[in-house]
Protein backbone atom coordinates (compact mmCIF):
# COMPACT_ATOMS: atom_id res chain seq x y z
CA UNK A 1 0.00 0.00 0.00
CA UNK A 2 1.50 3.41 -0.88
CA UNK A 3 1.89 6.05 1.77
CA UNK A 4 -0.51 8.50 0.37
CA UNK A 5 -3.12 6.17 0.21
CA UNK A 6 -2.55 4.93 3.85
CA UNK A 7 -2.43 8.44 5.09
CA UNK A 8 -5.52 9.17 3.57
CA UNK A 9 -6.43 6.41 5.33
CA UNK A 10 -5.86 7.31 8.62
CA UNK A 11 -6.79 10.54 8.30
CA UNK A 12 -10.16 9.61 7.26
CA UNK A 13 -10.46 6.96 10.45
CA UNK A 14 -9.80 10.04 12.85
CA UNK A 15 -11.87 12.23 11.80
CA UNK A 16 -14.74 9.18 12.47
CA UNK A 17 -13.53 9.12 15.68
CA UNK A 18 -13.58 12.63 16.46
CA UNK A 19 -16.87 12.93 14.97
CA UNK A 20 -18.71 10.10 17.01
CA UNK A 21 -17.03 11.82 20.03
CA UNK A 22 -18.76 15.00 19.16
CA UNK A 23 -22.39 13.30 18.41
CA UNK A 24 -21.75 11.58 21.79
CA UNK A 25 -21.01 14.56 23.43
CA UNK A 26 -24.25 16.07 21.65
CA UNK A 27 -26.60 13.49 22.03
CA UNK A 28 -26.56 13.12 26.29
CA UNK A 29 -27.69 16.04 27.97
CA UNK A 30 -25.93 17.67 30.45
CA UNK A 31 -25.96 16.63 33.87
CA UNK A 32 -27.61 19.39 36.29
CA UNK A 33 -28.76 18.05 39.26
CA UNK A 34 -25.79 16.98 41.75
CA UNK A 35 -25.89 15.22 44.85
CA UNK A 36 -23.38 14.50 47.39
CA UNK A 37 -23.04 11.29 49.41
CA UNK A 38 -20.50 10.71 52.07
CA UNK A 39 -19.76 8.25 54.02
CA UNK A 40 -18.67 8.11 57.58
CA UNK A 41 -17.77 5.51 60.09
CA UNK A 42 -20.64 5.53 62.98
CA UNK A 43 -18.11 4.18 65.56
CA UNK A 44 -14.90 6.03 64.79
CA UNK A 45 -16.86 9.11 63.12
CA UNK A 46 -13.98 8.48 60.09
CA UNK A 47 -14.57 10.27 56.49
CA UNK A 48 -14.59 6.95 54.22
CA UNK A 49 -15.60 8.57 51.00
CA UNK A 50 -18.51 9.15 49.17
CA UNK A 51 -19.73 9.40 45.55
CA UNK A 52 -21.18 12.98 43.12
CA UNK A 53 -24.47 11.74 41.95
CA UNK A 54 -26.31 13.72 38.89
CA UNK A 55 -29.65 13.74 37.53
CA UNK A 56 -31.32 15.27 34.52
CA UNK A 57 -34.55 16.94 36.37
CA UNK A 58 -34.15 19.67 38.66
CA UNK A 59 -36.56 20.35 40.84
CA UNK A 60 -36.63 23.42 44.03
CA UNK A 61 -36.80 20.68 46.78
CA UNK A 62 -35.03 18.01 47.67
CA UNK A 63 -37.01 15.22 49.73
CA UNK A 64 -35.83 11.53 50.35
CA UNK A 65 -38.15 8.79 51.19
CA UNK A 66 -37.72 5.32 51.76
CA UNK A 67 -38.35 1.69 50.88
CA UNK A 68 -37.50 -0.97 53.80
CA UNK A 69 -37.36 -3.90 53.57
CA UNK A 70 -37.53 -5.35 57.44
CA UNK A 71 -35.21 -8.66 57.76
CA UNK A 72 -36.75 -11.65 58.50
CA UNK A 73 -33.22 -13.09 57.44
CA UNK A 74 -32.36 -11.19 54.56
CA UNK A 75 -33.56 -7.21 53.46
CA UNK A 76 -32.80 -3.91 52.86
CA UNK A 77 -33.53 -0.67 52.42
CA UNK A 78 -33.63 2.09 49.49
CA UNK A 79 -33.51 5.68 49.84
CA UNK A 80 -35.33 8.13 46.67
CA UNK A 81 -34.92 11.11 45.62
CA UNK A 82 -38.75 11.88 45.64
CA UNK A 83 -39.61 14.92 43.18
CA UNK A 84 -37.70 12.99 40.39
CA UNK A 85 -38.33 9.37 41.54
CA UNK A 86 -34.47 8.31 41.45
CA UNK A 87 -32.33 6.14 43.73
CA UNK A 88 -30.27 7.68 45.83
CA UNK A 89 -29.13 4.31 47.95
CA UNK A 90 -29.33 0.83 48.14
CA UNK A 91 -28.08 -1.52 51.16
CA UNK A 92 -28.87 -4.75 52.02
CA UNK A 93 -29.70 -5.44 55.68
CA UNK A 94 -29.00 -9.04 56.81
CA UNK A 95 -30.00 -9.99 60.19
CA UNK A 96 -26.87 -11.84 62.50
CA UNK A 97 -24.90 -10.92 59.74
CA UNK A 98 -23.65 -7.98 57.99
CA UNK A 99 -25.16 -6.25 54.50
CA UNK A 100 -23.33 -4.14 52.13
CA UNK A 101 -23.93 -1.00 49.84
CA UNK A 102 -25.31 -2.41 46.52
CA UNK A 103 -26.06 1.14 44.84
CA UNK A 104 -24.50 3.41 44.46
CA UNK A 105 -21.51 1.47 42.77
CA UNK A 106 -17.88 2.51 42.73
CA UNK A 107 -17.66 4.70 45.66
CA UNK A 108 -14.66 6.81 45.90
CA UNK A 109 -12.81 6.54 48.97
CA UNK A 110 -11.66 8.99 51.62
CA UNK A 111 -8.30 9.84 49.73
CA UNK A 112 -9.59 10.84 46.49
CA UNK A 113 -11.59 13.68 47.91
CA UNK A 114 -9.83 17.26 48.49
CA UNK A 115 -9.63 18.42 52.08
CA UNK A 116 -9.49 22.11 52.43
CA UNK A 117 -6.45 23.45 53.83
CA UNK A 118 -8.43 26.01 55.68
CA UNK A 119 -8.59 26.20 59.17
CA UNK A 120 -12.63 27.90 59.45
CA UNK A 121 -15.37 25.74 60.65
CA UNK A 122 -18.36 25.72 58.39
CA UNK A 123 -21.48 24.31 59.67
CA UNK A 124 -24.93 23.95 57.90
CA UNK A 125 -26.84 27.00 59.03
CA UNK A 126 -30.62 25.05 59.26
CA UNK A 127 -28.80 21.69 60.61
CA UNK A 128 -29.69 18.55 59.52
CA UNK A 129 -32.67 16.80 58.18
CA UNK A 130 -33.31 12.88 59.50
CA UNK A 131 -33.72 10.02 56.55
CA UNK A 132 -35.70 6.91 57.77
CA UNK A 133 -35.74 7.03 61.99
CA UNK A 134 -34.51 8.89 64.26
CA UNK A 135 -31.61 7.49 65.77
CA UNK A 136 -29.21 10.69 66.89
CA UNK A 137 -29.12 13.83 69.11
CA UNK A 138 -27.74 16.92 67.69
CA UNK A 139 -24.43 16.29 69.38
CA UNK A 140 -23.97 13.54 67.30
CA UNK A 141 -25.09 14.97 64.04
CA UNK A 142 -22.40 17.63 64.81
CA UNK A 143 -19.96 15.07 65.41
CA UNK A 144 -20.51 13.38 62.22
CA UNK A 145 -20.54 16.74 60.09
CA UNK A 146 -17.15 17.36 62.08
CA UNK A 147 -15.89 15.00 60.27
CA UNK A 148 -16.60 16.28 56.47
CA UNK A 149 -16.66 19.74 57.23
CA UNK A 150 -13.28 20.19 55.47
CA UNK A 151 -14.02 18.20 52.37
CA UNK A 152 -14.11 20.28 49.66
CA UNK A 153 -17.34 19.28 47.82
CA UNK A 154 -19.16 19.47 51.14
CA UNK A 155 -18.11 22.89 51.50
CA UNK A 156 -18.76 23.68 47.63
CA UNK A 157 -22.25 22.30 48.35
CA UNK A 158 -22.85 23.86 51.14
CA UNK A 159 -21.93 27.38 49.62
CA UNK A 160 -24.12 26.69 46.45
CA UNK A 161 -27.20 25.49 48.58
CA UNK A 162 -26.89 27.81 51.86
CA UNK A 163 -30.11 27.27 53.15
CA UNK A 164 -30.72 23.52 52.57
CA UNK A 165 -30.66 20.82 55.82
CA UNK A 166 -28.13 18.07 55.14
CA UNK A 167 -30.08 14.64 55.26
CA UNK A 168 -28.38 12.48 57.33
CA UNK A 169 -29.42 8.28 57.57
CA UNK A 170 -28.01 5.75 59.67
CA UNK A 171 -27.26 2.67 57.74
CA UNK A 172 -27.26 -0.35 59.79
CA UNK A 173 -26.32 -3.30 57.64
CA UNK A 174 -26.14 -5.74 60.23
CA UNK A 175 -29.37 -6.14 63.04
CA UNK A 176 -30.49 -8.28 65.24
CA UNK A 177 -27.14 -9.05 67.18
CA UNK A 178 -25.93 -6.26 64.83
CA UNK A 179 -22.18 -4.88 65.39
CA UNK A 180 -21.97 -0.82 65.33
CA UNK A 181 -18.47 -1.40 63.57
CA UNK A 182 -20.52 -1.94 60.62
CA UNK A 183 -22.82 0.61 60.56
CA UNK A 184 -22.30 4.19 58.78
CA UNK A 185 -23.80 7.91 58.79
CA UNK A 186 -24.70 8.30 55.25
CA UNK A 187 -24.68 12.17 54.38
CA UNK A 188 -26.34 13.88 51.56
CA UNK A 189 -25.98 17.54 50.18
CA UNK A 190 -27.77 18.95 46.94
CA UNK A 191 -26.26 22.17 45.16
């Protein structure tokens, strides 16, 4: 094959490629609805990481309900973002044993999230919000926001979305005999 021909060639097979990048690009809208989950140790009150959700819809509020599923042996429960009917959460909730977090998948851990090098306490200035039961006092709320306060999307979040209440959930995989080591605050924020 002569070299003019297979430059042609080539030049013809990138400009494909850059063109289905473009229609891909053009064809999903753009994300405009984030939510952030973190994650945070209930017996240590440890950052673990979290995951930036998006959604298409947009709506003023920002409710969660729930679906449980009580464990006879084996349930669960799911959290939703109500106004736009999306899941937020999925665990599974095993009784003398211990469930995991099925949704969302490939949480990010602790590490890959920025910590601000500032020194200021911010704290969310109408509290927090209880998803599913409540299971905490204030002091303990504050104790778990203590420990995200310096994250760098929770502070972005909190600056876009001054006047929202950060929904905090208990997640208690394991019950009946259940060990607290397992369990975790589950935070969300909405810009």
């Amino acid at each position: 094959m002569n070299t003019l021909k297979f430059t042609a060639i080539l030049i013809f097979l990138a400009g494909m490629v850059s063109s289905c990048e473009k229609n891909e690009e053009s064809d999903s809208p753009a994300l405009i609805n984030p939510v952030l989950m973190l994650i945070v140790d209930y017996t240590t009150s440890h950052f673990e990481g979290g995951k930036e959700l998006s959604f298409d819809e947009n709506p003023n509020t920002f409710t969660i309900t729930h679906d449980y599923d009580s464990p006879g042996d084996f349930g669960g429960i799911k959290l939703f973002y109500a106004e736009i009917d999306e899941m937020l959460f999925y665990g599974t909730v095993i009784w003398m044993g211990c469930g995991k977090i099925e949704y969302p998948e490939n949480l990010l851990p602790a590490k890959r999230f920025a910590i601000t090098p500032d020194k200021n306490y911010v704290f969310p200035a109408n509290g927090f919000e209880t998803v599913f039961h409540e299971v905490a006092r204030d002091d303990e709320y504050n104790t778990v926001w203590s420990s995200v306060q310096n994250v760098v999307k929770a502070r972005e979040y909190l600056a876009s979305n001054p006047s929202q209440k950060v929904k905090i959930f208990l997640y208690t995989p394991s019950v009946g005999s259940g060990n607290p080591a397992d369990w975790k605050w589950i935070l969300f924020l909405k810009k």
